[in-house]
PDB file of N, CA and C in Angstrom:
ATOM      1  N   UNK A   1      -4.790   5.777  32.084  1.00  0.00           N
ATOM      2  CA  UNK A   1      -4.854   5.714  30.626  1.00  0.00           C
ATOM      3  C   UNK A   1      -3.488   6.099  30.066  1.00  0.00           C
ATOM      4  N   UNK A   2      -3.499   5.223  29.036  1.00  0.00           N
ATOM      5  CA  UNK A   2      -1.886   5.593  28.307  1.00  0.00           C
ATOM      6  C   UNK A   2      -1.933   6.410  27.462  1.00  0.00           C
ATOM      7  N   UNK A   3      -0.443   7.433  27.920  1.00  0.00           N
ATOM      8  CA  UNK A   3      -0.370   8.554  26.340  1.00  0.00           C
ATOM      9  C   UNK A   3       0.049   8.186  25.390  1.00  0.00           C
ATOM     10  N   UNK A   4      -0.123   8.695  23.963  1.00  0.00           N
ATOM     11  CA  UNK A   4       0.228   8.336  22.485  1.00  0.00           C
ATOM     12  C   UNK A   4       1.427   8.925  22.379  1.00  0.00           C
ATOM     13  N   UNK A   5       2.244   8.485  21.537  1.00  0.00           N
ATOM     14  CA  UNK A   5       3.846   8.815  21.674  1.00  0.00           C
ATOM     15  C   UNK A   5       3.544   9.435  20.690  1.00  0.00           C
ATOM     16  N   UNK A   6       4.465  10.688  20.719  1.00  0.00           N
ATOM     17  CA  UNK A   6       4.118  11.932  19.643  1.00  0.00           C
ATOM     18  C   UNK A   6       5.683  11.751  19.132  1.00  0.00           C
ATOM     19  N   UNK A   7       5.595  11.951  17.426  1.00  0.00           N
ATOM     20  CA  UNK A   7       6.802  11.467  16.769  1.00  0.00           C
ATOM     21  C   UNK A   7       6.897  12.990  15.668  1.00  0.00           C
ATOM     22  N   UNK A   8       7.859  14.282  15.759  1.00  0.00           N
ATOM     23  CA  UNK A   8       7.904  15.030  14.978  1.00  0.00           C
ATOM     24  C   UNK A   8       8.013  14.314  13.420  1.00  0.00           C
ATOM     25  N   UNK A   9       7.635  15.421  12.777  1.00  0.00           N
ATOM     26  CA  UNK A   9       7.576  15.622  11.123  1.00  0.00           C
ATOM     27  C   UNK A   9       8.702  16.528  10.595  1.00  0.00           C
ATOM     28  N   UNK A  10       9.190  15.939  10.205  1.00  0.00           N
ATOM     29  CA  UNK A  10      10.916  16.489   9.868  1.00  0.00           C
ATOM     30  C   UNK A  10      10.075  17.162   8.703  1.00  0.00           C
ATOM     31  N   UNK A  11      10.486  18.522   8.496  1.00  0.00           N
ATOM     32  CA  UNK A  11      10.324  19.618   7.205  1.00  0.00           C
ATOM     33  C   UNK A  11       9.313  19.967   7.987  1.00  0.00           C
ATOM     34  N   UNK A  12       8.252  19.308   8.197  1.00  0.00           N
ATOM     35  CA  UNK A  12       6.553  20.137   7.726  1.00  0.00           C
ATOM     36  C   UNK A  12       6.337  21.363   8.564  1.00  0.00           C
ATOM     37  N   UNK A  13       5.639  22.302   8.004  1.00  0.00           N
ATOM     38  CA  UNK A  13       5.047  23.263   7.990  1.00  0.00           C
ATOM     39  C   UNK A  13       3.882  23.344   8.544  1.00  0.00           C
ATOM     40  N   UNK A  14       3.421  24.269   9.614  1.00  0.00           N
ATOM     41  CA  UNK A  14       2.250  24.471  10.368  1.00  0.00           C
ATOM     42  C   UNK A  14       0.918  25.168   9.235  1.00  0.00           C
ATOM     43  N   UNK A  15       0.169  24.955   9.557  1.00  0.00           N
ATOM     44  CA  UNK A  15      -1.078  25.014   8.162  1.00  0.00           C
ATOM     45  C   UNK A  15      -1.542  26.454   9.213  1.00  0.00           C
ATOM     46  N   UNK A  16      -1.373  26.666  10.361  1.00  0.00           N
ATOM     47  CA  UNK A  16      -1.857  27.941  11.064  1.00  0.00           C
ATOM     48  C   UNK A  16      -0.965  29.225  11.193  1.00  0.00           C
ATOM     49  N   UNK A  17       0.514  28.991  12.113  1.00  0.00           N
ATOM     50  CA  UNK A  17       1.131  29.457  12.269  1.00  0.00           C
ATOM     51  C   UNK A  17       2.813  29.289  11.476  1.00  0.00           C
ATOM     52  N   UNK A  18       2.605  28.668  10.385  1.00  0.00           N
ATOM     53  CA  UNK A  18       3.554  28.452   9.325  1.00  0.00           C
ATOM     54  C   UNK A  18       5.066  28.107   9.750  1.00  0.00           C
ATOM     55  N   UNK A  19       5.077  27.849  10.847  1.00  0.00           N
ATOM     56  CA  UNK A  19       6.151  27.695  11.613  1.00  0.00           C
ATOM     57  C   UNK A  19       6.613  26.016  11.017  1.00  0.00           C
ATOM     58  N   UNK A  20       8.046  25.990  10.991  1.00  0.00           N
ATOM     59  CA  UNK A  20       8.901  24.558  10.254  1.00  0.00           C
ATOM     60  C   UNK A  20       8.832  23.859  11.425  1.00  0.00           C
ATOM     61  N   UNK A  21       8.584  22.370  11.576  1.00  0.00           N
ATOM     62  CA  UNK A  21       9.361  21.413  12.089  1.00  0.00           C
ATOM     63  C   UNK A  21       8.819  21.680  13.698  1.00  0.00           C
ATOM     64  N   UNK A  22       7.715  22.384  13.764  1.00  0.00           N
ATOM     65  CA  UNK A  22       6.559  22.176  14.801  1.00  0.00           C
ATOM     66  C   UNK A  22       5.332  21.521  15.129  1.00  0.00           C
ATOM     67  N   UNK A  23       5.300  20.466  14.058  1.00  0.00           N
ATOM     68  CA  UNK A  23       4.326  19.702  14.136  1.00  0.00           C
ATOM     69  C   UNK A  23       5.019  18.624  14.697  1.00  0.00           C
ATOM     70  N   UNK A  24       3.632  17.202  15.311  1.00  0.00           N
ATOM     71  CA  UNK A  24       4.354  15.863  15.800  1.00  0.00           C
ATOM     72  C   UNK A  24       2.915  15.220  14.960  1.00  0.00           C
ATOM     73  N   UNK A  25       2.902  13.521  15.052  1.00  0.00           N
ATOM     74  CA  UNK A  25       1.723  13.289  14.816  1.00  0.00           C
ATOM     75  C   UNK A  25       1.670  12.063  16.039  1.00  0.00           C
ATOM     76  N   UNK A  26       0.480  11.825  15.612  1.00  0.00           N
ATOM     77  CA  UNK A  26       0.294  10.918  17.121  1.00  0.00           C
ATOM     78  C   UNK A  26      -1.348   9.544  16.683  1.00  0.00           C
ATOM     79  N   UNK A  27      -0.948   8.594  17.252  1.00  0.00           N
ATOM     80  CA  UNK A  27      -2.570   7.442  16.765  1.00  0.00           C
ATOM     81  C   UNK A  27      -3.339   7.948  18.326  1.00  0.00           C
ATOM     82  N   UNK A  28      -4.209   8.198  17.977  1.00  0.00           N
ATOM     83  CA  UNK A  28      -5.374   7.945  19.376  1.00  0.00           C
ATOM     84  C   UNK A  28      -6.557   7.036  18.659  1.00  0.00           C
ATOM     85  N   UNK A  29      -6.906   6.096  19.727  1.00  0.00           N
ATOM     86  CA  UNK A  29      -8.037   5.545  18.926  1.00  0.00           C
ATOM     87  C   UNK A  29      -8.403   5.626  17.376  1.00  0.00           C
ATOM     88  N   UNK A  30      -7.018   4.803  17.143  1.00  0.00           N
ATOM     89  CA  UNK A  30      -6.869   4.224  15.914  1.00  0.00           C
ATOM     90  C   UNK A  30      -7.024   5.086  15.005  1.00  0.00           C
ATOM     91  N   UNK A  31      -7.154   6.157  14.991  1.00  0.00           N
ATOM     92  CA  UNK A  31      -7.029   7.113  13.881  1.00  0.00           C
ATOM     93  C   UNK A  31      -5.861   8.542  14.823  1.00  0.00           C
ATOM     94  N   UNK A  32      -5.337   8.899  13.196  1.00  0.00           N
ATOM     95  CA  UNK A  32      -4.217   9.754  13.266  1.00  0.00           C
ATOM     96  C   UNK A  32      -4.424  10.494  12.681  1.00  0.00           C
ATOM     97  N   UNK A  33      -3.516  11.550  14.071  1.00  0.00           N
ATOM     98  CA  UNK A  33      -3.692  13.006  14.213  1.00  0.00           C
ATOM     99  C   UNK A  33      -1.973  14.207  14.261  1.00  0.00           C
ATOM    100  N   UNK A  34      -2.210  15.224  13.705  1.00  0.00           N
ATOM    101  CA  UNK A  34      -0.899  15.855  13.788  1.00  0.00           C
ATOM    102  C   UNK A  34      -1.660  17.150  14.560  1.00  0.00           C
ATOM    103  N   UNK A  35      -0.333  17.922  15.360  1.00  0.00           N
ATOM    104  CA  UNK A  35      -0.563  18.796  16.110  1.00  0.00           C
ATOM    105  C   UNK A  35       0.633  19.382  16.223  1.00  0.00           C
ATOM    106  N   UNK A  36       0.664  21.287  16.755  1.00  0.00           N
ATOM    107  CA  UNK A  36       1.765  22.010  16.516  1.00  0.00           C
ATOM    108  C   UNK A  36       2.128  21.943  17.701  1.00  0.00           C
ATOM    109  N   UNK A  37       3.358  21.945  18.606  1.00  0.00           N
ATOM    110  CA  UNK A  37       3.308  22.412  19.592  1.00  0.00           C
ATOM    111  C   UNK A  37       3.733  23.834  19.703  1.00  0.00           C
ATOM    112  N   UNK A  38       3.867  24.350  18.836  1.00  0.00           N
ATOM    113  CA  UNK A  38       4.297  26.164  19.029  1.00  0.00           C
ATOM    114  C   UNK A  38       2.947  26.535  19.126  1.00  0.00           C
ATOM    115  N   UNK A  39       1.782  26.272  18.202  1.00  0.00           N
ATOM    116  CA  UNK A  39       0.366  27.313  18.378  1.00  0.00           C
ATOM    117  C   UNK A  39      -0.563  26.236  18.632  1.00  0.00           C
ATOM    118  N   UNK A  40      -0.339  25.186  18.967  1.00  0.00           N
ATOM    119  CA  UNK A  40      -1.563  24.368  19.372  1.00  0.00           C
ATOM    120  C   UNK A  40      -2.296  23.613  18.576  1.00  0.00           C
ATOM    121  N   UNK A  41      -2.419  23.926  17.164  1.00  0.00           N
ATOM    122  CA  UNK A  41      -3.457  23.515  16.228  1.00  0.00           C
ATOM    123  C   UNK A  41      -3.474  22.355  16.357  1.00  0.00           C
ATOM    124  N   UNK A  42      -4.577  21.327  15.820  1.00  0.00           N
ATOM    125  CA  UNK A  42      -4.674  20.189  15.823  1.00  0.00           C
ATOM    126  C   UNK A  42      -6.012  19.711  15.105  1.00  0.00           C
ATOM    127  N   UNK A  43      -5.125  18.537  14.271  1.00  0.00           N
ATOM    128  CA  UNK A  43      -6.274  17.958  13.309  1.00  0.00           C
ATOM    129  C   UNK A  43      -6.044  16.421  12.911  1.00  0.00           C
ATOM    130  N   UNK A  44      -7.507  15.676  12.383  1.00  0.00           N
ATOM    131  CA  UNK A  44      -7.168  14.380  12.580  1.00  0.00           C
ATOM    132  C   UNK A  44      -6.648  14.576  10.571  1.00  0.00           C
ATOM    133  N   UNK A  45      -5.845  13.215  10.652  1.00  0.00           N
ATOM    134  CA  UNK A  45      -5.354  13.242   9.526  1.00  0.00           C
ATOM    135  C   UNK A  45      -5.990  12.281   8.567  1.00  0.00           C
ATOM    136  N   UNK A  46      -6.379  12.796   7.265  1.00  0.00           N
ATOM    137  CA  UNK A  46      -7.571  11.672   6.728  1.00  0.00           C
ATOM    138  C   UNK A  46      -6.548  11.372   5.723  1.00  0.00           C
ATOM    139  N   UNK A  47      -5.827  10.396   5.755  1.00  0.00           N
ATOM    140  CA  UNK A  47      -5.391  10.034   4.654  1.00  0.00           C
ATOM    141  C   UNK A  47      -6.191   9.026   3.437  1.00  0.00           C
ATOM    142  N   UNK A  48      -5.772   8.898   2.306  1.00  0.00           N
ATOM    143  CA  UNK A  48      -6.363   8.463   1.318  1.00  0.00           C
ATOM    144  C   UNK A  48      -6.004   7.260   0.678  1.00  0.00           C
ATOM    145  N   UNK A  49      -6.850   5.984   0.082  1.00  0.00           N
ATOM    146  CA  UNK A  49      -5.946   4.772   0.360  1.00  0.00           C
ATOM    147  C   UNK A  49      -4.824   4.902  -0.966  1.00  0.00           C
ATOM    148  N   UNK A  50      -3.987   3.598  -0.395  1.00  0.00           N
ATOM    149  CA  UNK A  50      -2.746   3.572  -0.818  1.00  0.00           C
ATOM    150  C   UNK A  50      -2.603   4.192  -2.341  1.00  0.00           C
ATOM    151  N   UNK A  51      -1.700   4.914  -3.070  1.00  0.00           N
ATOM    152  CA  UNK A  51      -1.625   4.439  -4.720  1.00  0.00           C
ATOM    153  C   UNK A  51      -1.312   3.490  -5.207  1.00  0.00           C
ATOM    154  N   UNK A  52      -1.898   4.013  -6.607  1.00  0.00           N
ATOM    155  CA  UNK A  52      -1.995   2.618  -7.688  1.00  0.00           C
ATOM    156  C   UNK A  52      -0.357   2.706  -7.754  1.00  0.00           C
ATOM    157  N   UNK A  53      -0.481   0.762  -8.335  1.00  0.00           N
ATOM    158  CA  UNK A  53       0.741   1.139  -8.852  1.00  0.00           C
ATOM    159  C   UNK A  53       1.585   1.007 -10.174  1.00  0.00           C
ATOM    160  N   UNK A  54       1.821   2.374 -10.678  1.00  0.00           N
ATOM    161  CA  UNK A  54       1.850   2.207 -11.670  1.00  0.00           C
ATOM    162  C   UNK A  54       2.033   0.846 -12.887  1.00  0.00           C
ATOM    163  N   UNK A  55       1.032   0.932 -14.460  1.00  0.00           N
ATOM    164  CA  UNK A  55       1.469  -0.114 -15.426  1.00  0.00           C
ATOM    165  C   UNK A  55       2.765  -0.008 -15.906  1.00  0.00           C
ATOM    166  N   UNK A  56       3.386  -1.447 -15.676  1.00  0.00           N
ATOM    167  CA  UNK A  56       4.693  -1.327 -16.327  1.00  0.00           C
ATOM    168  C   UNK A  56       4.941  -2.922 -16.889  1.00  0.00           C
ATOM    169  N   UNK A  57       5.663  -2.713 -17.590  1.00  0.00           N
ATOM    170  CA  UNK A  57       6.053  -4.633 -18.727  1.00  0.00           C
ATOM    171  C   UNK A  57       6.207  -5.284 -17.221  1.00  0.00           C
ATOM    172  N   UNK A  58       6.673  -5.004 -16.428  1.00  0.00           N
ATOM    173  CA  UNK A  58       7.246  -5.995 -15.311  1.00  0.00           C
ATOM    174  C   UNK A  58       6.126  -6.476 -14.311  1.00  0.00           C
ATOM    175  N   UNK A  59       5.004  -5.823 -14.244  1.00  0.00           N
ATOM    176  CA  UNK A  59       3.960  -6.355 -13.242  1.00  0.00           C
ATOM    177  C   UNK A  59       2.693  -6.917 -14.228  1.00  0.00           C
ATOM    178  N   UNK A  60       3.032  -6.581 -15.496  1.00  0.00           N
ATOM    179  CA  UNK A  60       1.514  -7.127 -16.469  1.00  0.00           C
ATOM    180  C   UNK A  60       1.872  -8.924 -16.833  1.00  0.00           C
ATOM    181  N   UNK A  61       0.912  -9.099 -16.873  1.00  0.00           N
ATOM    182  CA  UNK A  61       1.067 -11.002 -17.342  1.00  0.00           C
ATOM    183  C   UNK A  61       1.308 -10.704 -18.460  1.00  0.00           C
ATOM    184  N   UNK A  62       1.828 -11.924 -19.185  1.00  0.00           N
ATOM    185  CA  UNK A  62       2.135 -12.345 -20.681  1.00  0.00           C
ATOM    186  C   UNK A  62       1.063 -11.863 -21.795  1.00  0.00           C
ATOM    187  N   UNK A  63      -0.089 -12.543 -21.188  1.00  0.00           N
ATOM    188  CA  UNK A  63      -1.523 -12.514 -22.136  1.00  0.00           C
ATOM    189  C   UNK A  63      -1.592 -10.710 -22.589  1.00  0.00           C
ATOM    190  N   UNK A  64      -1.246  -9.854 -21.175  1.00  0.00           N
ATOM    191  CA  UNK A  64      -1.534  -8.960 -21.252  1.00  0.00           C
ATOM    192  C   UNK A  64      -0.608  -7.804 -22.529  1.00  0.00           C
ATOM    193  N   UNK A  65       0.591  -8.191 -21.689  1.00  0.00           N
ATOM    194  CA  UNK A  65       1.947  -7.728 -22.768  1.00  0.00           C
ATOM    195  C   UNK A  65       1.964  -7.945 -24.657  1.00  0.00           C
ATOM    196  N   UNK A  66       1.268  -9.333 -24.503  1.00  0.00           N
ATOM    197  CA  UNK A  66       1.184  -9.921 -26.227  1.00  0.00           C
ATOM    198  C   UNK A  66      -0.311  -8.684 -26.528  1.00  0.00           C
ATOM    199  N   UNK A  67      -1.327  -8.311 -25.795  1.00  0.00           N
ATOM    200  CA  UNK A  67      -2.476  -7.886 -26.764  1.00  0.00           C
ATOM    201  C   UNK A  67      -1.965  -6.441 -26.724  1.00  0.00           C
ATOM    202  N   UNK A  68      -0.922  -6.169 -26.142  1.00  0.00           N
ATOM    203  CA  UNK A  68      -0.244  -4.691 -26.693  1.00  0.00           C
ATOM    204  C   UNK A  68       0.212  -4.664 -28.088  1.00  0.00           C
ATOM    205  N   UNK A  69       0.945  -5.729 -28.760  1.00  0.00           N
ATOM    206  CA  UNK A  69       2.274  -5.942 -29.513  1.00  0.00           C
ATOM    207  C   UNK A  69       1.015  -5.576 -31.148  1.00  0.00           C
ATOM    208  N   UNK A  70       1.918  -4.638 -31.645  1.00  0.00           N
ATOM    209  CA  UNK A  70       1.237  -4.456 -32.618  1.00  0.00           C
ATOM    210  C   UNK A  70       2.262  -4.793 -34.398  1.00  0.00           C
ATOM    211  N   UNK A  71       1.727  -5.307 -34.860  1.00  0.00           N
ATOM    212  CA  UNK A  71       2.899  -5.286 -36.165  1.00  0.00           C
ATOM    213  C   UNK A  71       2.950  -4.399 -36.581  1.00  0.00           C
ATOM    214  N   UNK A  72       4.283  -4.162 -37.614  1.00  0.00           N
ATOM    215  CA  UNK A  72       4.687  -2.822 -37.879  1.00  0.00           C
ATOM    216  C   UNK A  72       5.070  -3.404 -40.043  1.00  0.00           C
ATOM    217  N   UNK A  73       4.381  -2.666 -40.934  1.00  0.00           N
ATOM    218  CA  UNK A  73       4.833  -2.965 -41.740  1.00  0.00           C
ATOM    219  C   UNK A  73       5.448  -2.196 -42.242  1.00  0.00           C
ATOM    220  N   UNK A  74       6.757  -2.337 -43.355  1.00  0.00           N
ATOM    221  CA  UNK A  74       7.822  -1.487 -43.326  1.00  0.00           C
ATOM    222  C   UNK A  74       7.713  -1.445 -45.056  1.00  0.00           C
ATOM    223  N   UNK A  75       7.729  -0.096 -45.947  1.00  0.00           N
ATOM    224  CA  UNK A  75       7.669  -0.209 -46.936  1.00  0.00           C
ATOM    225  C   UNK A  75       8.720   0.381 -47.334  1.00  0.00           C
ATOM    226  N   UNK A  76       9.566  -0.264 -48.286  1.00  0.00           N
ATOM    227  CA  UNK A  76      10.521   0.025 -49.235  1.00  0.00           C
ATOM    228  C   UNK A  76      10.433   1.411 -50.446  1.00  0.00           C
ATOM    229  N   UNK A  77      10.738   2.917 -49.890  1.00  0.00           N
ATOM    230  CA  UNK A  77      10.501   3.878 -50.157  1.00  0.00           C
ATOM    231  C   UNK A  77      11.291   3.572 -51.945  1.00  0.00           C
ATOM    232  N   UNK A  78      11.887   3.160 -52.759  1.00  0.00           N
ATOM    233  CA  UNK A  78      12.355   2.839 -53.544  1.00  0.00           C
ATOM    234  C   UNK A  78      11.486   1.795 -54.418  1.00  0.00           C
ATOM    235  N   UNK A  79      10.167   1.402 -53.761  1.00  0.00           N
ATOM    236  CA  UNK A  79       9.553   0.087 -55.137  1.00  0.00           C
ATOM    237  C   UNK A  79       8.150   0.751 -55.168  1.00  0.00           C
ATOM    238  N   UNK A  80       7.698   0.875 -56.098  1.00  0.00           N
ATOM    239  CA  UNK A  80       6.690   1.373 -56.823  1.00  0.00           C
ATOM    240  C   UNK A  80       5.548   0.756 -56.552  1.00  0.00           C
ATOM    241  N   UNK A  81       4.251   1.029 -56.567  1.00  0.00           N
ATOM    242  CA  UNK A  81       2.763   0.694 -56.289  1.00  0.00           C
ATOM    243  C   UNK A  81       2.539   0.399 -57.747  1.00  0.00           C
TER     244      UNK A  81
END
């Protein structure tokens, strides 16, 4: 049986023994896992799906951009009601 290539985590921090840059993570049967090698700990990693991505003028359609657009009326502080 083949081993999973264990790839350190540059910065991270041990969640047990708080130790820097002692964790690796690793896929076993398709799900992924990080582990310390200074104290051993080990846990599978549940990540969460991707984020949104953010609304911006550049990813909304036309239709969408125009039912933003609001008129603006401008009154002449100088003419009387």
């Amino acid at each position: 049986m083949f081993k999973a290539k264990k790839r350190f985590i540059a910065g991270a921090v041990c969640p047990r023994c708080s130790e820097m840059d002692k964790l690796t993570m690793y896929t076993e049967d398709e799900k992924d896992y990080r582990e310390c090698v200074g104290c051993g700990f080990k846990e599978q990693m549940r990540l969460q799906s991707a984020p949104k991505e953010l609304d911006t003028r550049v990813n909304k359609t036309k239709e969408e951009r125009d039912a933003e657009v609001q008129p603006v009326k401008l009154i002449d502080p100088g003419e009387s009601n």
